[in-house]
Structure formats: structure tokens, C-alpha cells
N, C-alpha and C. Protein backbone atom coordinates (compact mmCIF):
# COMPACT_ATOMS: atom_id res chain seq x y z
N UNK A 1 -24.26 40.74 41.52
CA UNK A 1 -23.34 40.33 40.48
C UNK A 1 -24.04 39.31 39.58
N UNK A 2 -23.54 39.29 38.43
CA UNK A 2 -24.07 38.00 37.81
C UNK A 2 -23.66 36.83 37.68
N UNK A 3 -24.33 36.19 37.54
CA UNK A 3 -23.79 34.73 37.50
C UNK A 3 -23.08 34.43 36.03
N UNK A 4 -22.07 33.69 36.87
CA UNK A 4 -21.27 33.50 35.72
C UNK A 4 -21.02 32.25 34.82
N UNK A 5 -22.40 32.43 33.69
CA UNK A 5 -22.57 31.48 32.50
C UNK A 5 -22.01 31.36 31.89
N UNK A 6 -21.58 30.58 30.79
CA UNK A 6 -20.68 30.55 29.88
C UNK A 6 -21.15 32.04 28.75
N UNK A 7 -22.26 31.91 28.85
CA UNK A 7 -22.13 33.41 27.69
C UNK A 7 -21.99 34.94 28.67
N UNK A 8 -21.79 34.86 30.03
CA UNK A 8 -20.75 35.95 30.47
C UNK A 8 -19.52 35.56 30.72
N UNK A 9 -18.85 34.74 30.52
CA UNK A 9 -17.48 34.76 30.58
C UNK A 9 -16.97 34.75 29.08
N UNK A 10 -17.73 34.35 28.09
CA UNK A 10 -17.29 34.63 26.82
C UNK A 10 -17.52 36.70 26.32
N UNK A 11 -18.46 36.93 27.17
CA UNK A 11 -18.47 38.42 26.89
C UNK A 11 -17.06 39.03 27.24
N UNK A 12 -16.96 38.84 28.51
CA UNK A 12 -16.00 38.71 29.70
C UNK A 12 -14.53 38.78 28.78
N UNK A 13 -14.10 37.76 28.17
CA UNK A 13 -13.24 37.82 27.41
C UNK A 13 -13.43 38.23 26.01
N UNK A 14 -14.17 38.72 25.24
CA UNK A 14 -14.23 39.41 24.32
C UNK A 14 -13.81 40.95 25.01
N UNK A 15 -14.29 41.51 26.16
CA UNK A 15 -13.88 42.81 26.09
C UNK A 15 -12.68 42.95 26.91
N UNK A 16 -11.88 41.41 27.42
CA UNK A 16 -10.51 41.91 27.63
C UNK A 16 -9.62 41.98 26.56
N UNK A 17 -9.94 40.63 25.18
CA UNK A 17 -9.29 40.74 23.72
C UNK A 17 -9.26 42.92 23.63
N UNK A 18 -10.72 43.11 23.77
CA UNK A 18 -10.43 44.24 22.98
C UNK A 18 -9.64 45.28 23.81
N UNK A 19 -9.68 45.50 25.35
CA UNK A 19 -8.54 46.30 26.11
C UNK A 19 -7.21 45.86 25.47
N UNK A 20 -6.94 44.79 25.58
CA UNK A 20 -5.46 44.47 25.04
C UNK A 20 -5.33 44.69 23.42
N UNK A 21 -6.10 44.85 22.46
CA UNK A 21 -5.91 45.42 21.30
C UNK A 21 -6.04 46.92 21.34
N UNK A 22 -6.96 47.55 22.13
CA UNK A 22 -6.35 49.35 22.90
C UNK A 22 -5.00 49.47 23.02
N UNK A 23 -4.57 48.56 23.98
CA UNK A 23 -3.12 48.97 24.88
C UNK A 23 -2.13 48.61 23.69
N UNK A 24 -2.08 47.49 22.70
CA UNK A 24 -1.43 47.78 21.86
C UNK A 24 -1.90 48.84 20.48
N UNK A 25 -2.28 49.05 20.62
CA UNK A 25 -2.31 50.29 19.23
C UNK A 25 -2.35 51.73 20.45
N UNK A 26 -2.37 51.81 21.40
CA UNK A 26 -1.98 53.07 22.01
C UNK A 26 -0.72 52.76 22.64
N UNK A 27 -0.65 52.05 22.86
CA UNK A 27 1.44 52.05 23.35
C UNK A 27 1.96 50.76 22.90
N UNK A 28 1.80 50.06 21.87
CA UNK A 28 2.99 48.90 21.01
C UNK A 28 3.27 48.22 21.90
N UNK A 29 2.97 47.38 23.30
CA UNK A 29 3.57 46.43 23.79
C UNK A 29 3.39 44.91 23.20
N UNK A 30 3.69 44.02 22.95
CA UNK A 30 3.69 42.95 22.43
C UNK A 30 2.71 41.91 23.51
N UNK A 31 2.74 41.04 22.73
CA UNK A 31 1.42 39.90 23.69
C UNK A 31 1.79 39.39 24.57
N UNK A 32 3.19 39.03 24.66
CA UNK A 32 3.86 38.24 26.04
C UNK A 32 3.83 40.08 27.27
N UNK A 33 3.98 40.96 26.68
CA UNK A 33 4.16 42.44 27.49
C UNK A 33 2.68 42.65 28.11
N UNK A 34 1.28 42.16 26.97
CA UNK A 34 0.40 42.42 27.81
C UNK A 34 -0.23 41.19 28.98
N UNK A 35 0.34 39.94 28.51
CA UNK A 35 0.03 39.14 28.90
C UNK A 35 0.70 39.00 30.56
N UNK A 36 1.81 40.13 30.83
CA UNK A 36 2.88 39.96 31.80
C UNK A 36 2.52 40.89 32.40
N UNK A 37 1.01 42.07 31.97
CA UNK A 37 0.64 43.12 32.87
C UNK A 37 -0.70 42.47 33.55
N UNK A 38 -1.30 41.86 32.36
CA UNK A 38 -2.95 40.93 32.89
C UNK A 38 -2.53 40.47 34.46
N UNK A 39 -1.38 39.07 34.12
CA UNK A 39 -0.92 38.63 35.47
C UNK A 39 -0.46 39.51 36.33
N UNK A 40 0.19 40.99 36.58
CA UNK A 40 0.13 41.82 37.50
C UNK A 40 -0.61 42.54 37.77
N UNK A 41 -1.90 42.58 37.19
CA UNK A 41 -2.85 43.52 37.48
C UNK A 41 -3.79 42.12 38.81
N UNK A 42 -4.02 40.81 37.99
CA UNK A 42 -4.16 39.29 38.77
C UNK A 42 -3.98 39.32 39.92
N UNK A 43 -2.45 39.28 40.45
CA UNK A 43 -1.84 39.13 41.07
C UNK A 43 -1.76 40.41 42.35
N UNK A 44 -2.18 41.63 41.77
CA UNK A 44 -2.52 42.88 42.59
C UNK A 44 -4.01 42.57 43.04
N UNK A 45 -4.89 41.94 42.45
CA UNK A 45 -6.21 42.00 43.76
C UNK A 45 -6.19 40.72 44.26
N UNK A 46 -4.88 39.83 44.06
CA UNK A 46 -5.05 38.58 44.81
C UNK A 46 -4.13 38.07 44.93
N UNK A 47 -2.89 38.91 46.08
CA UNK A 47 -1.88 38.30 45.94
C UNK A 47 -1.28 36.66 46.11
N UNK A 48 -2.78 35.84 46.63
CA UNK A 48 -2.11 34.92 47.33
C UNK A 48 -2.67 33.52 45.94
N UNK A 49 -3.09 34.02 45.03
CA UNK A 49 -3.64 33.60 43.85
C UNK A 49 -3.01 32.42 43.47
N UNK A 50 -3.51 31.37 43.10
CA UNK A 50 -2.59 30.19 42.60
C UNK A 50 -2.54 29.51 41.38
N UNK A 51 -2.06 30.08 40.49
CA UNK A 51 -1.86 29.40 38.93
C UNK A 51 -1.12 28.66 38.90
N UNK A 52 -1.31 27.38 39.27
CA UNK A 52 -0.24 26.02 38.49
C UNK A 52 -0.85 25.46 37.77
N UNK A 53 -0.33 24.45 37.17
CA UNK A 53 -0.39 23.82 35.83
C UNK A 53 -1.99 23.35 35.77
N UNK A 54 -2.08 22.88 37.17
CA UNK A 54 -3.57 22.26 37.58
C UNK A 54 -4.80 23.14 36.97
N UNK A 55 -4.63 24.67 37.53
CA UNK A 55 -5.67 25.38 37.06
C UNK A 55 -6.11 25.69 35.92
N UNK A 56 -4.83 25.36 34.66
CA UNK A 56 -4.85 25.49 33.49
C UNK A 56 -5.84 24.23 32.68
N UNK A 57 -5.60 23.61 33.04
CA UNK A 57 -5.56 22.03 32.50
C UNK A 57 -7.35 21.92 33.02
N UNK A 58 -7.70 22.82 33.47
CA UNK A 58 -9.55 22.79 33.95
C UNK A 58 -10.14 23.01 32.56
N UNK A 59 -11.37 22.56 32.30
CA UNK A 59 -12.30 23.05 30.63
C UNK A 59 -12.93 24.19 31.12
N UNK A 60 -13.10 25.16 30.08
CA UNK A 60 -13.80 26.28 29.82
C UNK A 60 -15.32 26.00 30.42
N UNK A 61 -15.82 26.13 31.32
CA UNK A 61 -17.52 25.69 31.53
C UNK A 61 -17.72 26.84 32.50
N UNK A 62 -19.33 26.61 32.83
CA UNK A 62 -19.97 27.44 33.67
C UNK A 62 -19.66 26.77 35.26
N UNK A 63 -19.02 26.40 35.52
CA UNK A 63 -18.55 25.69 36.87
C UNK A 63 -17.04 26.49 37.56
N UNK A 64 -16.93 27.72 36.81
CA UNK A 64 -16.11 28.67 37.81
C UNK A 64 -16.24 28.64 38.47
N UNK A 65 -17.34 28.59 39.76
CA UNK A 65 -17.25 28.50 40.78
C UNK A 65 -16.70 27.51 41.77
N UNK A 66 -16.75 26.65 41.25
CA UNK A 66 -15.71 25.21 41.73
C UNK A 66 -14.51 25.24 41.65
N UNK A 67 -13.74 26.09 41.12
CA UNK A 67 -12.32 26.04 40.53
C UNK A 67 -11.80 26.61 41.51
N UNK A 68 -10.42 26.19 42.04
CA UNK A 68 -9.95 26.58 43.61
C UNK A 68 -9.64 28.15 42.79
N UNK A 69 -9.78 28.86 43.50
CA UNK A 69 -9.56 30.64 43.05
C UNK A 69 -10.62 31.19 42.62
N UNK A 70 -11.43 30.33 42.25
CA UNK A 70 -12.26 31.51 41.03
C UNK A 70 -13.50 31.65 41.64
N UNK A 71 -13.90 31.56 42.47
CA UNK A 71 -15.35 31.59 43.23
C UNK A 71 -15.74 33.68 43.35
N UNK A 72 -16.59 33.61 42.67
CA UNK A 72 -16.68 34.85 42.36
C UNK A 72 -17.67 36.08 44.00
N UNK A 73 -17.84 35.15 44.28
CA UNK A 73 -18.35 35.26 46.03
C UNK A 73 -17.60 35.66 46.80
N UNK A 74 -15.78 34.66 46.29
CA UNK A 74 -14.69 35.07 47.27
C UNK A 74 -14.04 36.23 47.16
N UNK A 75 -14.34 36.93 46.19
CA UNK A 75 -14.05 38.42 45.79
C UNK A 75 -14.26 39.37 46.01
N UNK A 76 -15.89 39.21 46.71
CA UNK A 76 -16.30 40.65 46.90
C UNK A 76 -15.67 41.25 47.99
């Protein structure tokens, strides 16, 4: 896997922007609709996943791996 630098997690989210601009111009769901499938698709490979306010409130950096959830090791 690769390590995850700030210029792969900015890739990373450039090509989820563009899935979610797919899913709306092939079926019209609105941003809170795709934003309410992201978190169930989330939430399906990790049910025990923990988004509170805490995880939000972290800065954008190459230190994903520190962030309680996001350890990309704990995934495989």
C-alpha cells in the first residue's frame, strides 16, 4: 500500500469529488444524499468506526496514521 502523504490523500479526495459528481449526474441525488451514502458505505467496512466531534476538529496532515480510526495498517 502506499503511504499516505499529503499528496495521496489529496489525490484520494479528488477522485472521490469526482465519483460523487458521477452519482449525481447519473442519478440526481443531492450532497447531503451523497454525503449520507459515503457514511454508509464508512460505516459498512467499519462498523465499529468512531466519528465524534473530536475526529473532525484534527488538521488535514500526513499523520493519518495517528488519528484513532485511520491507521491504514488497521484495515488490511
Amino acid at each position: 500500500m502506499q503511504e499516505w502523504t499529503d499528496e495521496f490523500i489529496r489525490h484520494a479526495q479528488q477522485e472521490l469529488v469526482a465519483t460523487v459528481k458521477d452519482w449525481q449526474y447519473d442519478y440526481g441525488p443531492t450532497d447531503e444524499e451523497c454525503a449520507a451514502m459515503l457514511l454508509w458505505m464508512a460505516l459498512r467496512l467499519k462498523p465499529d468506526l468512531n466519528l465524534g466531534p473530536d475526529v473532525m476538529k484534527q488538521p488535514a496532515s500526513s499523520d493519518v496514521a495517528q488519528r484513532p480510526g485511520m491507521n491504514p495498517e488497521s484495515h488490511r
